[in-house]
Protein backbone atom coordinates (compact mmCIF):
# COMPACT_ATOMS: atom_id res chain seq x y z
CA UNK A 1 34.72 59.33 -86.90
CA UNK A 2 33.72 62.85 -88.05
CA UNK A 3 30.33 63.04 -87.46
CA UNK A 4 30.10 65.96 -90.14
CA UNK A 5 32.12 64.86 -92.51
CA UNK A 6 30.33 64.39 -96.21
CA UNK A 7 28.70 60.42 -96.18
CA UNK A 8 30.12 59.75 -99.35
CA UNK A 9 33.77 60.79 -98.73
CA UNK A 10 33.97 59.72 -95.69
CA UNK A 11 32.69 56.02 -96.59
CA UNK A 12 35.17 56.42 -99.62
CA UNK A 13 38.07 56.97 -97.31
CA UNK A 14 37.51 54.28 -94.86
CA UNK A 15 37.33 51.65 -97.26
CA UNK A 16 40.56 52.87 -98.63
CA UNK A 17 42.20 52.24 -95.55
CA UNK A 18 40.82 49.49 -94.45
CA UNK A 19 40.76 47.50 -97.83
CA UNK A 20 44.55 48.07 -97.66
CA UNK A 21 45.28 47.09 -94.16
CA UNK A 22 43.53 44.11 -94.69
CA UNK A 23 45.03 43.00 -97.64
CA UNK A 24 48.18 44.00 -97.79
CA UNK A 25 49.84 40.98 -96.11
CA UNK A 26 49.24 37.44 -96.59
CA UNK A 27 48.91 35.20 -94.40
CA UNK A 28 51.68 33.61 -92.16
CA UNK A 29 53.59 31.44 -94.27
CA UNK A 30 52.81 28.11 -92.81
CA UNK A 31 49.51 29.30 -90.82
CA UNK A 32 47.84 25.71 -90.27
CA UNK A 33 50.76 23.77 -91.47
CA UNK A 34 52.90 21.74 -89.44
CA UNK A 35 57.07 21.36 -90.22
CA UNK A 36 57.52 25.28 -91.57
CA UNK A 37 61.49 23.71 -89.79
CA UNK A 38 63.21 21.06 -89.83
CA UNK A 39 63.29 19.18 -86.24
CA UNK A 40 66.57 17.09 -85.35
CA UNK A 41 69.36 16.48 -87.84
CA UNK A 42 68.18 13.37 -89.34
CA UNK A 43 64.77 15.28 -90.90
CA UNK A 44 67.04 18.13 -91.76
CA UNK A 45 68.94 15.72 -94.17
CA UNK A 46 65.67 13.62 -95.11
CA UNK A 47 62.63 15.83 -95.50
CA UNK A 48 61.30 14.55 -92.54
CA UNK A 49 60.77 10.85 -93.58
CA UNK A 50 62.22 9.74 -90.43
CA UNK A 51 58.96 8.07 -88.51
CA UNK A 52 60.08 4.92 -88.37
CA UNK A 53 63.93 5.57 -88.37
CA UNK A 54 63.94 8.00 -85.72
CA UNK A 55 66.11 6.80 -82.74
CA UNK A 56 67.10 9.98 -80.34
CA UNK A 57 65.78 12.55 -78.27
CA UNK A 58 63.56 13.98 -81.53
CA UNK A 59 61.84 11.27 -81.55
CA UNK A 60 59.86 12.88 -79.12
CA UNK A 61 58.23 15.34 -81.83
CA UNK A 62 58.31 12.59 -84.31
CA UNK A 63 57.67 9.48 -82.83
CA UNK A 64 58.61 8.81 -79.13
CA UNK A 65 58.84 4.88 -79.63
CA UNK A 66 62.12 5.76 -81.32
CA UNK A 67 63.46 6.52 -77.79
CA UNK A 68 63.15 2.67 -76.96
CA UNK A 69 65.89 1.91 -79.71
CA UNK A 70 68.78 3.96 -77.42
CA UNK A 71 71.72 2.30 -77.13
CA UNK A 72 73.49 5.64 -75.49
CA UNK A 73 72.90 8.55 -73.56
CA UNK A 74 72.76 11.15 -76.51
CA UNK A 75 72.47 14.98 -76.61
CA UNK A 76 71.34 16.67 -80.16
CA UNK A 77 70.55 20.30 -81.16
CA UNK A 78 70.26 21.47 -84.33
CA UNK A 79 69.28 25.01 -85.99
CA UNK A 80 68.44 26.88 -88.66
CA UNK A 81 71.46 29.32 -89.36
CA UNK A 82 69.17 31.50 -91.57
CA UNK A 83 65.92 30.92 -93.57
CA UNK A 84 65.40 33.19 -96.47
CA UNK A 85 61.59 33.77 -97.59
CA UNK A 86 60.57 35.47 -100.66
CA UNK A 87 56.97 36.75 -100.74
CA UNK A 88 55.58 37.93 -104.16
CA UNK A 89 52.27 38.90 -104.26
CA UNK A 90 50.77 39.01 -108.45
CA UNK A 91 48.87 41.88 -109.45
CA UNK A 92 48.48 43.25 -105.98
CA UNK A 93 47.25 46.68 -106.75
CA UNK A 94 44.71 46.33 -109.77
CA UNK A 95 43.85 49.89 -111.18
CA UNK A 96 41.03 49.43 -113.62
CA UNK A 97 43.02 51.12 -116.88
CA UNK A 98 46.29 51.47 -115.65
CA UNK A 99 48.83 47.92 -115.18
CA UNK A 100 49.01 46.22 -112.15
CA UNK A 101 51.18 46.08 -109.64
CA UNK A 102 52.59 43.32 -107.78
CA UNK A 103 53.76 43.24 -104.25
CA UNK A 104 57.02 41.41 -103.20
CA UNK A 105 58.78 41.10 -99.44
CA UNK A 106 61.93 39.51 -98.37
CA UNK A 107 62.26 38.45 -95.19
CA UNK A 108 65.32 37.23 -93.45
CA UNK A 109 65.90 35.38 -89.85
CA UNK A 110 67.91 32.67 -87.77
CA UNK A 111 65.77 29.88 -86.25
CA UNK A 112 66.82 27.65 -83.13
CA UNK A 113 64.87 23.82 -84.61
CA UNK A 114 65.63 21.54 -81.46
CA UNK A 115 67.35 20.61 -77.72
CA UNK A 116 66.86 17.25 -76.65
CA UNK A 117 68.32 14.60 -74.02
CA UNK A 118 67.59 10.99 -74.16
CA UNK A 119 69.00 9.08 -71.34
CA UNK A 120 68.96 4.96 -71.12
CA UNK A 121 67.79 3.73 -68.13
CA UNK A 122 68.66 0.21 -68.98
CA UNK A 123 68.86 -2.08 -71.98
CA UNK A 124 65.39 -1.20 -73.71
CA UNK A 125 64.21 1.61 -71.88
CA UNK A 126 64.77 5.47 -72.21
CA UNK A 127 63.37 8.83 -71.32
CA UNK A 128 64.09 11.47 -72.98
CA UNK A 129 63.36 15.59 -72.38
CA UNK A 130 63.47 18.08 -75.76
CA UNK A 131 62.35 21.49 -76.88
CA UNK A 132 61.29 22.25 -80.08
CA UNK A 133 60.86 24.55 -82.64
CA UNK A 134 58.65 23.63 -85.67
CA UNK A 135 57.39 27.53 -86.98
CA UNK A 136 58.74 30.75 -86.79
CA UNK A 137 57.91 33.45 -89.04
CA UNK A 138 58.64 37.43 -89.27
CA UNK A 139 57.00 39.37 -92.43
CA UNK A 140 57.05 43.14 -92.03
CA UNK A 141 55.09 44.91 -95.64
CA UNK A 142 55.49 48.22 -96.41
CA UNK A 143 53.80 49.94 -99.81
CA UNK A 144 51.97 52.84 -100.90
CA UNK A 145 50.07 53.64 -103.84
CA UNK A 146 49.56 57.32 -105.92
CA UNK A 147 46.33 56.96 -108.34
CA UNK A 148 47.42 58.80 -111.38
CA UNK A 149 43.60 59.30 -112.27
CA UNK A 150 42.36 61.16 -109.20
CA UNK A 151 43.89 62.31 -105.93
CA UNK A 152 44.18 59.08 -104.08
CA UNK A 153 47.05 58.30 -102.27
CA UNK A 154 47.76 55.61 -99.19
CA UNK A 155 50.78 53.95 -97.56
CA UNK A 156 50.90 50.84 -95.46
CA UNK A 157 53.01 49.54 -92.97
CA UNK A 158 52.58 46.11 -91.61
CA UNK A 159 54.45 43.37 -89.72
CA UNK A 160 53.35 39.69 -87.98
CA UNK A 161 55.15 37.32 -85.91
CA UNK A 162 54.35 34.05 -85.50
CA UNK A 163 56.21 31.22 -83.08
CA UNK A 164 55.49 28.18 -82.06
CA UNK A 165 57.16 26.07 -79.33
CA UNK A 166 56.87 22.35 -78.42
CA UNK A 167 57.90 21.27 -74.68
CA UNK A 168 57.83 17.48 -74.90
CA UNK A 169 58.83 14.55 -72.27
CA UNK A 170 58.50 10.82 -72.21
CA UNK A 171 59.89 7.43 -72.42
CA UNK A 172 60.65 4.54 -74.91
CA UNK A 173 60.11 1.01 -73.89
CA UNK A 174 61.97 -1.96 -76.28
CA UNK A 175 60.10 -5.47 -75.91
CA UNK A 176 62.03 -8.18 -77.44
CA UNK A 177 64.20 -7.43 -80.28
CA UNK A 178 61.63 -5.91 -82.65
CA UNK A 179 59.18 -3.76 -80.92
CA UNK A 180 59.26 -0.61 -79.31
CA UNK A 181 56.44 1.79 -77.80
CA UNK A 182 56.32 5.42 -76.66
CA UNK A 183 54.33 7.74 -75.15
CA UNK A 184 55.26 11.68 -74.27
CA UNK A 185 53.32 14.48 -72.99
CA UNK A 186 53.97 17.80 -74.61
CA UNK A 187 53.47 21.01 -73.70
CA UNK A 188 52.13 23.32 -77.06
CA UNK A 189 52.63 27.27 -77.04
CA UNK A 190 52.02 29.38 -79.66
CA UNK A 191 51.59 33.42 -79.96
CA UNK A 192 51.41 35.91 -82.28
CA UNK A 193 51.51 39.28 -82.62
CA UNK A 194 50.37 41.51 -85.72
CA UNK A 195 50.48 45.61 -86.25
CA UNK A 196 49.85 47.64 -89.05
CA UNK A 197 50.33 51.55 -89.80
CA UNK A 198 48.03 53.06 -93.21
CA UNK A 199 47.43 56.48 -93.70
CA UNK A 200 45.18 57.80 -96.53
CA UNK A 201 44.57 61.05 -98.67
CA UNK A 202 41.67 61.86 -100.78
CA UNK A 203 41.75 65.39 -101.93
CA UNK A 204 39.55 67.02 -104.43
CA UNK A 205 40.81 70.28 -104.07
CA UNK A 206 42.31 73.61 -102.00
CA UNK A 207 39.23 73.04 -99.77
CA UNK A 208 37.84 70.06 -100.52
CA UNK A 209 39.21 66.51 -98.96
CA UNK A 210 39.56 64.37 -96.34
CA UNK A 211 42.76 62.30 -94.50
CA UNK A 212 42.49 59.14 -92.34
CA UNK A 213 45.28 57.57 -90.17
CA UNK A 214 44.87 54.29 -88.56
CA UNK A 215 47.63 51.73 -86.04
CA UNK A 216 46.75 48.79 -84.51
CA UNK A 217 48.38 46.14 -82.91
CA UNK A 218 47.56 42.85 -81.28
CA UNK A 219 49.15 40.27 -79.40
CA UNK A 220 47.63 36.60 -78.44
CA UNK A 221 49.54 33.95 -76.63
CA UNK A 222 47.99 30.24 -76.35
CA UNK A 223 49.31 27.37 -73.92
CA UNK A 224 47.46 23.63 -74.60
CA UNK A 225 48.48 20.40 -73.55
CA UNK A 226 48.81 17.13 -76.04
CA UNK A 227 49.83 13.41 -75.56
CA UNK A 228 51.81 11.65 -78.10
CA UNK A 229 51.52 7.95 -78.74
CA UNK A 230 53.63 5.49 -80.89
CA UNK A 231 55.36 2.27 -82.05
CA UNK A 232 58.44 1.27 -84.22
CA UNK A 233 58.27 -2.41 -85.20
CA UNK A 234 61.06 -4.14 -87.52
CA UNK A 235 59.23 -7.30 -88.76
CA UNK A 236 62.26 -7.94 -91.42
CA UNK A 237 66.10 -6.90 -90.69
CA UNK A 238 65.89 -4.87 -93.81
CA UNK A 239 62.11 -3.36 -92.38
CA UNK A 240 60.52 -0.61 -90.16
CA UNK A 241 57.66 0.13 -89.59
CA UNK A 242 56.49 3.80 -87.89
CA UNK A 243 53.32 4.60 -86.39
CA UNK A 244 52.67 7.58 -84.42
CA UNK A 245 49.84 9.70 -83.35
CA UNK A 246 49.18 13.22 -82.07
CA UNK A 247 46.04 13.87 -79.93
CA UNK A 248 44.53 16.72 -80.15
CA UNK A 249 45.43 19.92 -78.31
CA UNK A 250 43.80 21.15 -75.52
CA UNK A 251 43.78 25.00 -75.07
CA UNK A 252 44.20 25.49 -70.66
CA UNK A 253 45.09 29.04 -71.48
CA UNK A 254 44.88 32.02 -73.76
CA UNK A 255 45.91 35.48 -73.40
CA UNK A 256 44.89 38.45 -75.57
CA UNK A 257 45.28 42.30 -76.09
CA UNK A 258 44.90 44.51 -78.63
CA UNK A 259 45.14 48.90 -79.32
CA UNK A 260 43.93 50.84 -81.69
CA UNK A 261 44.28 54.31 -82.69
CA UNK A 262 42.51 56.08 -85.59
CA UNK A 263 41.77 59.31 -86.80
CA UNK A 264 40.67 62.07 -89.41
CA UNK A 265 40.09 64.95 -90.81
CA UNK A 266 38.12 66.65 -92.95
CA UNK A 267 38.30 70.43 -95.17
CA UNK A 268 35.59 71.42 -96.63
CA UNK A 269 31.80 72.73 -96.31
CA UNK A 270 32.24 70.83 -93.11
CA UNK A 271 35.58 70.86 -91.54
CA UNK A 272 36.37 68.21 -88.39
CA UNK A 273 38.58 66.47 -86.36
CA UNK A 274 38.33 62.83 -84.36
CA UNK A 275 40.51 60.39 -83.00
CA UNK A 276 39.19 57.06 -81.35
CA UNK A 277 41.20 54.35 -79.36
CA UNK A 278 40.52 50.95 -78.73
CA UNK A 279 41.63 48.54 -76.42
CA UNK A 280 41.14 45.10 -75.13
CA UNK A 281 42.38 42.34 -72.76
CA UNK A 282 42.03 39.31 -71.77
CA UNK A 283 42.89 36.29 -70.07
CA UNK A 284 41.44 32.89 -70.12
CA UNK A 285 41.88 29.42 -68.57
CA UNK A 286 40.22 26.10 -69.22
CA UNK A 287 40.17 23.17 -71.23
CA UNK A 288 39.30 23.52 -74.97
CA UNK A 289 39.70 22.13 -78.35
CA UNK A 290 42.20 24.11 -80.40
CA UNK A 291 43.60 21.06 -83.07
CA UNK A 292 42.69 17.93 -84.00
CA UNK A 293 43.93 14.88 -84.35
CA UNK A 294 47.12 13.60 -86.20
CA UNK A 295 48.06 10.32 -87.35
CA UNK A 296 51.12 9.46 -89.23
CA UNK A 297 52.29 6.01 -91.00
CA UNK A 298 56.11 5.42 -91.75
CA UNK A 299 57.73 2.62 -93.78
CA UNK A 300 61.46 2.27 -94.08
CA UNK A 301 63.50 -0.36 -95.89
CA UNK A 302 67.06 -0.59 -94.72
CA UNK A 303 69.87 -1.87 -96.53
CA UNK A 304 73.78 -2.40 -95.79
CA UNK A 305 74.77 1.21 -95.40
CA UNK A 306 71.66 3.21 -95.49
CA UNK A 307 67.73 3.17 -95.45
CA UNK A 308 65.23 4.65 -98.15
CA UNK A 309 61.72 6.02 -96.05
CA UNK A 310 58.65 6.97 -96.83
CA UNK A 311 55.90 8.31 -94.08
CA UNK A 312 52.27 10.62 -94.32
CA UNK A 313 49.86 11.73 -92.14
CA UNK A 314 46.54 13.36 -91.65
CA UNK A 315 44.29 14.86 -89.88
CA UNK A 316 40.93 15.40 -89.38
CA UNK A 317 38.68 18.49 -89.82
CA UNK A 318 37.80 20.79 -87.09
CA UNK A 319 35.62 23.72 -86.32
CA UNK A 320 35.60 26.32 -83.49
CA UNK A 321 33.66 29.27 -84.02
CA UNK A 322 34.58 30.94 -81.04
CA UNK A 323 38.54 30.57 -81.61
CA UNK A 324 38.45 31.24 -85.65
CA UNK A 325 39.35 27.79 -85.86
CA UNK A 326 37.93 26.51 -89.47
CA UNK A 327 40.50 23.48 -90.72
CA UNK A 328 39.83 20.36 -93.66
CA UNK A 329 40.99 17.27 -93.60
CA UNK A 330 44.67 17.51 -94.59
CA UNK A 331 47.13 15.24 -95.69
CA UNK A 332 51.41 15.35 -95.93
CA UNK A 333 53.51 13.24 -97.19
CA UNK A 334 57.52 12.93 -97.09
CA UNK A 335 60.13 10.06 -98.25
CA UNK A 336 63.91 10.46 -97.76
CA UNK A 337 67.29 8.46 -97.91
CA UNK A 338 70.54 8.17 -96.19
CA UNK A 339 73.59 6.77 -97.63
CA UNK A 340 76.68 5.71 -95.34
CA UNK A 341 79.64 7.03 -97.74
CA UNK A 342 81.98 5.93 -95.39
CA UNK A 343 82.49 5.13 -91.56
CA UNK A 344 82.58 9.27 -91.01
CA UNK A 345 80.83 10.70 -92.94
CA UNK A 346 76.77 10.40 -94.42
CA UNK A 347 75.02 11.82 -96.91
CA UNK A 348 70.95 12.23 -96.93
CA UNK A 349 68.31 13.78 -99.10
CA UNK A 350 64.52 13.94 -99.08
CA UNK A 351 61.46 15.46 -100.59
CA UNK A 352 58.19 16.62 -98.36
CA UNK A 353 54.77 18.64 -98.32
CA UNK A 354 53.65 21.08 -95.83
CA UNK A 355 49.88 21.85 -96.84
CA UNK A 356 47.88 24.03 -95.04
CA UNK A 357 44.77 22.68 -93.68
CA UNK A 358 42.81 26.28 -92.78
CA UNK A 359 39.95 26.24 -94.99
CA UNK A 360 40.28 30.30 -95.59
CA UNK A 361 43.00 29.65 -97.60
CA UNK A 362 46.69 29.08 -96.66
CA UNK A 363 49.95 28.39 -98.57
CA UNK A 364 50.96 24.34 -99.25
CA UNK A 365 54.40 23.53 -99.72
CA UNK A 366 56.39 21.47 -101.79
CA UNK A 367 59.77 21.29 -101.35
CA UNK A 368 63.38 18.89 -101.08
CA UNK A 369 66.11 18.53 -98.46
CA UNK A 370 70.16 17.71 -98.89
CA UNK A 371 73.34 17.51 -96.82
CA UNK A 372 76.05 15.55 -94.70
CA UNK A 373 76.68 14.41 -91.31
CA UNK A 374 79.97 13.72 -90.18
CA UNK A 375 80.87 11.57 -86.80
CA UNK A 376 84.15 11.54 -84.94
CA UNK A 377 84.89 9.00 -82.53
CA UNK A 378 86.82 9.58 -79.35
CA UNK A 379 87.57 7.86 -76.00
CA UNK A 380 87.45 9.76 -72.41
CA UNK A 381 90.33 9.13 -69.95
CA UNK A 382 88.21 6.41 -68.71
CA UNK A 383 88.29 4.53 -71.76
CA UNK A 384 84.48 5.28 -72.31
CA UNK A 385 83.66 5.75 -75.81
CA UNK A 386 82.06 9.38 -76.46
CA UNK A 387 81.16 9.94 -80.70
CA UNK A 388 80.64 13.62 -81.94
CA UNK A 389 78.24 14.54 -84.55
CA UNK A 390 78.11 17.14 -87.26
CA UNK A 391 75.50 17.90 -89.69
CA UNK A 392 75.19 20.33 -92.58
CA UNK A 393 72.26 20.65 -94.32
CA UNK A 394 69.98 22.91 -97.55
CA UNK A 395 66.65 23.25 -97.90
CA UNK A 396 64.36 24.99 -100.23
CA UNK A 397 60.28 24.90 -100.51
CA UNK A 398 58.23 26.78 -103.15
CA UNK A 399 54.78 27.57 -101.80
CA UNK A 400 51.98 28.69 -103.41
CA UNK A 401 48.01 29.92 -102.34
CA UNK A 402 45.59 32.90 -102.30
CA UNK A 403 45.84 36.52 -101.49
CA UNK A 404 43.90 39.54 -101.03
CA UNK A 405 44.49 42.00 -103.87
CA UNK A 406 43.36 45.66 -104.15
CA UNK A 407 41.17 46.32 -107.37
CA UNK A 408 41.22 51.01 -107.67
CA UNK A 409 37.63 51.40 -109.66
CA UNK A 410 37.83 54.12 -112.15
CA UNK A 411 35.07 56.40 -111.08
CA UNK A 412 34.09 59.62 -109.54
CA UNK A 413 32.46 58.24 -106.23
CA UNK A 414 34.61 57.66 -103.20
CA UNK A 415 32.24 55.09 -101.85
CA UNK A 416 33.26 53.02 -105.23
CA UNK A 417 36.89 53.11 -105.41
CA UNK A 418 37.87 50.46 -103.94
CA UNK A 419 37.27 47.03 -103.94
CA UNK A 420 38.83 43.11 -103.03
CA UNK A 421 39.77 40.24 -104.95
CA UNK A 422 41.71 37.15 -104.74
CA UNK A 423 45.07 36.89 -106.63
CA UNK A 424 47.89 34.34 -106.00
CA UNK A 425 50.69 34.38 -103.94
CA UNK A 426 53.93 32.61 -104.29
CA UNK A 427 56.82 31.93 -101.86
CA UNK A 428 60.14 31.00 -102.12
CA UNK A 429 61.90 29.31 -99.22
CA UNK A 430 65.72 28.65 -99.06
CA UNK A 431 67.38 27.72 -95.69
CA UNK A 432 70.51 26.94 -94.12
CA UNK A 433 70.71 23.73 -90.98
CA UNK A 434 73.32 23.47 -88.67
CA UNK A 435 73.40 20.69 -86.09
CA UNK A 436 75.40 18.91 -83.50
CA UNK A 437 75.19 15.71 -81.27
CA UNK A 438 76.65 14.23 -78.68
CA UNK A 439 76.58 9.94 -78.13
CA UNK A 440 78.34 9.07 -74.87
């Protein structure tokens, strides 16, 4: 920083830099939630209400005892052909006398959801392998603001990435004609990456101002290990009942780096230049809490050509000081239905919540699910029967939480100008599933 630069102006500038790159985004869509995609074809078409209906290869994500109910060796991938987000951001940029402005960002991408094999070992028990894909997010911001008051003008540029991957494996075990139990073990990864661009001006004349530039990025990668327990029981012909549970996730690695640039200049009584760089790394192993707990409860009630669900879950709070880890109890709740229409072809439809559970603030989700699957039949030169599997599904969440909003101060000292407050932010979420199986 420039050591002679005046206190006042220089304080002034900083916090109009920072204020703005720390606002200007909000956070990931999904951040602390669970299903930001649909996994498997089935919870494409129902919301997700498919814990105790589940009966392939993604039931090792929702409930491996669904692998015990296998009649076939089945393949099944689905994804999401494109997922269209809508940020808006209300009164964004709050300039005390002067209307505010809001902040909106579109963001655009393709998502793979799921892979999985299940393979029957014999009559009542199956293993099955899968990867999956539950969150994905890309937001990139870009905005700038002129004061028409005084001479203050900043621009932003900022962009986060967020993935999350699922590498699951385990079995399903059938006892009698009723019961079924599951365990898998599942590999979690997650990383993200976050960098931001701001420049600011404040000028008070031919000889009198100061500038600021600032870029930063970071990068952190996470790899924990989780074991997934749970049964399917049909008590009635025209009853299931689901119940699964997630242990929590045990952190046995973390990588981290981040860079920093920043500098300034100043014109004036005192005229300077600086630039200072920061950077860190770091890698660490071991075997640490990163979630908690999940348990989830499924009913389903089946009738001639269909079945009508409804499942929730929830989880308990957790705290980590030294991982930013801060979450409340959270629950989510999902029903769905799927109607034979004929031999070929099904239709399906649901409703769900994805809340966020990070006690900072994060966006919950409400949303609905519809489409078709379609099954053709066919025999192999053998004679073995082989049946291939379509589905086409829409999906559309509106979410809604907090965000950090810049409030411009009408007055003369720099130190003053700016300030933070919270505002609300709104998303809306439309996407697109495509999915295929294989029964053979």
């Amino acid at each position: 920083m420039l050591p002679h630069m005046r206190p006042a102006l220089r304080i002034g500038l900083l916090l109009l830099v920072a204020a703005v790159s720390a606002t200007a985004c909000p956070r990931t869509a999904h951040a602390g939630n669970d299903e930001g995609i649909p996994v498997g074809n089935d919870a494409a078409l129902t919301g997700g209400a498919v814990g105790a209906t589940v009966e392939d290869g993604n039931a090792l994500h929702h409930n491996p005892a669904g692998i015990g109910w296998a009649a076939s060796d089945q393949v099944d991938g689905s994804a999401s052909l494109f997922v269209l987000r809508r940020f808006r951001i209300d009164d964004f940029i709050q300039p005390e006398g002067q209307p505010n402005e809001d902040a909106a960002v579109t963001a655009l991408g393709s998502v793979p959801s799921s892979l999985s094999y299940s393979r029957r070992l014999r009559p009542g028990l199956s293993i099955a392998l899968g990867v999956f894909v539950p969150q994905q997010e890309s937001v990139e911001v870009r905005t700038s603001y002129l004061d028409p008051r005084r001479p203050v003008d900043l621009s932003l540029v900022y962009s986060l990435g967020y993935r999350h991957y699922r590498l699951a494996g385990g079995f399903g075990a059938r006892v009698g004609d009723d019961f079924t139990f599951g365990a898998s073990l599942v590999v979690d990864y997650q990383e993200a990456s976050i960098s931001s661009q701001s420049s600011g001006g404040l000028i008070r004349g031919l000889s009198d101002g100061a500038f600021l530039v600032q870029s930063s990025s970071a990068f952190f990668a996470g790899v924990g290990l989780e074991i997934d327990l749970g049964m399917q029981w049909r008590p009635h012909d025209r009853v299931s009942v689901g119940l699964s549970i997630r242990s929590p996730v045990f952190g046995v690695f973390t990588h981290l780096e981040s860079n920093s640039v920043q500098g300034a200049a100043s014109v004036g009584a005192a005229t300077g230049v600086s630039l200072t760089t920061t950077n860190v790394k770091s890698n660490d192993f071991g075997f640490d809490l990163t979630a908690p707990l999940r348990a989830r409860l499924a009913i389903a009630l089946r009738f001639d050509r269909g079945w009508i669900s409804i499942d929730g879950d929830v989880q308990h709070p957790l705290d980590i000081d030294e991982r930013n880890v801060h979450l409340d109890w959270r629950w989510n709740a999902r029903v769905g239905a799927m109607v034979e229409l004929s031999d070929a072809v099904t239709f399906g439809v649901g409703g769900f919540t994805d809340r966020a559970a990070d006690k900072a603030g994060g966006i919950d989700f409400y949303g609905g699910t519809v489409g078709i699957a379609t099954r053709t039949a066919r025999r192999l030169d053998t004679g073995a029967p082989i049946t291939f599997t379509t589905t086409i599904g829409a999906r559309y969440a509106y979410g809604r939480g907090d965000a950090s909003a810049v409030v411009v101060n009408d007055t003369d000292d720099p130190a003053m100008i700016l300030d933070t407050t919270q505002t609300d932010l709104r998303v809306h979420e439309i996407g697109l599933h495509l999915g295929s199986g294989i029964n053979f």
